[in-house]
C-alpha atoms as a PDB file:
ATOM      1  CA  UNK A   1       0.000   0.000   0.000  1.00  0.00           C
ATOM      2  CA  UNK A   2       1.343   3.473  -0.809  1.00  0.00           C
ATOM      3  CA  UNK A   3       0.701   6.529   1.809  1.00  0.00           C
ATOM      4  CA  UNK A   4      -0.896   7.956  -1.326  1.00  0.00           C
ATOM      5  CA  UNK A   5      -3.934   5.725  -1.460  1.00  0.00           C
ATOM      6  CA  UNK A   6      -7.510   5.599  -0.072  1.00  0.00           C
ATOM      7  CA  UNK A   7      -9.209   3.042   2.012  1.00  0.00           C
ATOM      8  CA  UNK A   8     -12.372   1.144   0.760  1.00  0.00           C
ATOM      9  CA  UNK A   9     -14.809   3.356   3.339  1.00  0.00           C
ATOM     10  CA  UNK A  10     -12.748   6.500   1.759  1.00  0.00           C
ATOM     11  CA  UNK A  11     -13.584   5.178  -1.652  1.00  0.00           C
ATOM     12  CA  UNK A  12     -17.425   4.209  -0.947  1.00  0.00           C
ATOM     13  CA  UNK A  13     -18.019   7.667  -0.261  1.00  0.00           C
ATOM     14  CA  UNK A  14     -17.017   8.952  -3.582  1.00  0.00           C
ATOM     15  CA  UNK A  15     -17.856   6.146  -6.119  1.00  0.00           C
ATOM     16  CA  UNK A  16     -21.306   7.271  -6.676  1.00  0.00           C
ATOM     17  CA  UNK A  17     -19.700  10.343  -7.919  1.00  0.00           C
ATOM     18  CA  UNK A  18     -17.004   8.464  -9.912  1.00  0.00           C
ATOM     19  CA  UNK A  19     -18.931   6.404 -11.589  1.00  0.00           C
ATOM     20  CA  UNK A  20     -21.426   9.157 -12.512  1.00  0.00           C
ATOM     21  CA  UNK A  21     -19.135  10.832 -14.375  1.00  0.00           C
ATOM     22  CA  UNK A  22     -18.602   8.616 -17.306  1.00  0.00           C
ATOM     23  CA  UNK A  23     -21.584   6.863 -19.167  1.00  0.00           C
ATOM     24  CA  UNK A  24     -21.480   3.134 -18.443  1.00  0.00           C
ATOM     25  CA  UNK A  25     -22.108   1.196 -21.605  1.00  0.00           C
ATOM     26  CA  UNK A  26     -20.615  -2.625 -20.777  1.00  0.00           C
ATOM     27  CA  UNK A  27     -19.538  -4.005 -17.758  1.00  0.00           C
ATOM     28  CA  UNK A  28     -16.329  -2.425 -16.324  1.00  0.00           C
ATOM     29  CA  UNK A  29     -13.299  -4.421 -16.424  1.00  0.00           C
ATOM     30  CA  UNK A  30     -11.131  -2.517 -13.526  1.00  0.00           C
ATOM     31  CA  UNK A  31     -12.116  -1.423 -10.814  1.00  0.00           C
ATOM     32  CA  UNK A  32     -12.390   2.507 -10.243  1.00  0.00           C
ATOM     33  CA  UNK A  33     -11.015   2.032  -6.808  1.00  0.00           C
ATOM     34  CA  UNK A  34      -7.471   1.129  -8.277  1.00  0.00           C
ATOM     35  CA  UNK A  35      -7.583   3.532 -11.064  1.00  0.00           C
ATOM     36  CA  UNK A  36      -8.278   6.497  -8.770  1.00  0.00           C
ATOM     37  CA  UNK A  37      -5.633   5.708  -6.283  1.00  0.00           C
ATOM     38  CA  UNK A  38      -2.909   5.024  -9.552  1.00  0.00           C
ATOM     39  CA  UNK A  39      -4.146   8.617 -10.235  1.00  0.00           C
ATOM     40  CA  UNK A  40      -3.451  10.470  -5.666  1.00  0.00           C
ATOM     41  CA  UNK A  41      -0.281   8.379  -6.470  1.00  0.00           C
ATOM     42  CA  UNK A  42       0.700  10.429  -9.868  1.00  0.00           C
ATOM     43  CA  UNK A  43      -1.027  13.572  -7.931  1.00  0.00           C
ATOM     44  CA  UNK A  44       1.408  13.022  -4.495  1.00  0.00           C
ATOM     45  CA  UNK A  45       4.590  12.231  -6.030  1.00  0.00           C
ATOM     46  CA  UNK A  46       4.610  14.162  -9.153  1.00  0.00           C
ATOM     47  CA  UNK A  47       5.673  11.388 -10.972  1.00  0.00           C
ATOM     48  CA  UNK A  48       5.134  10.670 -14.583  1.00  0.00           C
ATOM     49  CA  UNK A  49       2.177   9.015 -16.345  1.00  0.00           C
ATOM     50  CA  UNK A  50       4.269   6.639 -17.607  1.00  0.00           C
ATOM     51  CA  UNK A  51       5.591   6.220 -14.169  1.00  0.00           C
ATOM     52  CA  UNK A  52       2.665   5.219 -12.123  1.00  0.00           C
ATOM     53  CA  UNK A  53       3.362   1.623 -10.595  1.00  0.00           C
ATOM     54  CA  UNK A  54       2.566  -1.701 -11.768  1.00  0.00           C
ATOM     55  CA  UNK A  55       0.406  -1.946  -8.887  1.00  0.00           C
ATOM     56  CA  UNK A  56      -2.091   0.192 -10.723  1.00  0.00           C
ATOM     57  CA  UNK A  57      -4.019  -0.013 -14.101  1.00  0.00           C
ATOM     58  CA  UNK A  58      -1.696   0.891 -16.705  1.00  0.00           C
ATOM     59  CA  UNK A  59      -1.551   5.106 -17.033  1.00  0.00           C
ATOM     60  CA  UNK A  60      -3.421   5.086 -20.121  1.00  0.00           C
ATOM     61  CA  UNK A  61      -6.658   4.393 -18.789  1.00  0.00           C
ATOM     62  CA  UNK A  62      -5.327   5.595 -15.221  1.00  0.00           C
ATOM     63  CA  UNK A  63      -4.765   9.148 -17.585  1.00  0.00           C
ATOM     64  CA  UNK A  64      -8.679   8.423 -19.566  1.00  0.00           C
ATOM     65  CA  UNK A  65      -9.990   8.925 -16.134  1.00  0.00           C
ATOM     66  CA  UNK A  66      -8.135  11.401 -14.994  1.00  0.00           C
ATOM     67  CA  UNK A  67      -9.435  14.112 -17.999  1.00  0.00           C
ATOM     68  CA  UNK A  68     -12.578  12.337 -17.763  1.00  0.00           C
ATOM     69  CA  UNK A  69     -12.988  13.544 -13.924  1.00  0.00           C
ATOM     70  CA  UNK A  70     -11.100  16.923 -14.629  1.00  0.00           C
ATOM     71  CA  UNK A  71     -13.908  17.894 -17.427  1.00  0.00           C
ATOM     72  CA  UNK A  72     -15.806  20.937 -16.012  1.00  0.00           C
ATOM     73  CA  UNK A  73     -19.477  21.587 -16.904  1.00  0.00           C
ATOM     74  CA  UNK A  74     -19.318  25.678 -17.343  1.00  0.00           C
ATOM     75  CA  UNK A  75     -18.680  27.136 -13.519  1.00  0.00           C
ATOM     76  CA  UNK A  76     -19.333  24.153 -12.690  1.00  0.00           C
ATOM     77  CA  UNK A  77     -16.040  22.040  -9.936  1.00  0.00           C
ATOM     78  CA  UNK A  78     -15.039  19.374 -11.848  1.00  0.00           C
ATOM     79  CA  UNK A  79     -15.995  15.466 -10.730  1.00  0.00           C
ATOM     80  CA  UNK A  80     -12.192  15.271  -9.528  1.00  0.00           C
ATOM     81  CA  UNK A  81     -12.608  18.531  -7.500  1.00  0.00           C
ATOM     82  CA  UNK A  82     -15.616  17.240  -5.311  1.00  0.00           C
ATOM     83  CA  UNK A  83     -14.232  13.337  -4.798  1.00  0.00           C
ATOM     84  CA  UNK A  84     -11.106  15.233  -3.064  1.00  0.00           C
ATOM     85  CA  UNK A  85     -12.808  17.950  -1.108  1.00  0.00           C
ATOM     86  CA  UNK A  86     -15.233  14.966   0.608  1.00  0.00           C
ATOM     87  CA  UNK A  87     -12.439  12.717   0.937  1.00  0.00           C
ATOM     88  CA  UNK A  88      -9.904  15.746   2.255  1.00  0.00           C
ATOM     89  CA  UNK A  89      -7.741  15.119  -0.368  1.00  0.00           C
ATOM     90  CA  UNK A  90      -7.511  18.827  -2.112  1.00  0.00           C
ATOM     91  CA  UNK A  91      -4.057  19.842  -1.153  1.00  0.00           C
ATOM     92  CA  UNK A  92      -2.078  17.833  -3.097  1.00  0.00           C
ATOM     93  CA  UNK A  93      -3.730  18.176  -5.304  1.00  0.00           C
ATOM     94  CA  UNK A  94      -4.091  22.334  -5.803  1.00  0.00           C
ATOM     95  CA  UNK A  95       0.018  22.256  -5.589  1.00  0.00           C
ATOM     96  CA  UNK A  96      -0.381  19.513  -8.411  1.00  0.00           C
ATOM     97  CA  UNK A  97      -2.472  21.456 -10.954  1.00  0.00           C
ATOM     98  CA  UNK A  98       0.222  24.932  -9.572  1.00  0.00           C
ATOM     99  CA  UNK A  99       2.469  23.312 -11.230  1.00  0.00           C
ATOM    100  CA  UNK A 100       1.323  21.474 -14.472  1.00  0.00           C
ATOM    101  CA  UNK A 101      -0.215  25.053 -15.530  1.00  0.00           C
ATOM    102  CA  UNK A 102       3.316  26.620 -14.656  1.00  0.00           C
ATOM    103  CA  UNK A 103       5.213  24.275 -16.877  1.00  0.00           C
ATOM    104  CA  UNK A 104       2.983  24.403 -19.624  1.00  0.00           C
ATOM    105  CA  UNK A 105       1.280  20.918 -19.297  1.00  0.00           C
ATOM    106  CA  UNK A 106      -1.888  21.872 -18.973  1.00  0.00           C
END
């Protein structure tokens, strides 16, 4: 377990949010749990996509998610916004975003 991740009573509380955000067509084959804490673990460390453990889904669909939950409806907080404020989770995150708009990556 990295000190980045979420327990299962964390996660409950947000995956009616989650999985509201994307339109579920077939069955998924991953579970949202795993993906979201591949994505605190990018957010935490400021590693790479490419980077993100083998522990996690791979960081394509670990990155789908990620600007699938950062997709803003006009004023709208994003999806990604609301899991972290109800989970405590913003601060990381805020320095996160500080610095992907500095350098250009976003």
């Amino acid at each position: 377990m990295y000190t980045s991740q979420i327990t299962r009573e964390q996660f409950n509380k947000i995956a009616p949010i989650l999985e509201g955000a994307k339109k579920k067509t077939k069955p998924r084959k991953l579970d949202l749990y795993d993906i979201f804490n591949g994505l605190l673990y990018v957010v935490n460390t400021g590693c790479q996509w490419r980077n993100i453990p083998k522990d996690y889904p791979s960081w394509k669909i670990t990155y789908y998610y990620f600007t699938v939950w950062t997709k803003k409806k006009g004023e709208e907080e994003s999806v990604l916004d609301k899991v972290l404020k109800k989970i405590g989770h913003t601060r990381a995150y805020t320095k996160w975003k500080k610095t992907m708009y500095q350098h250009g990556y976003c």
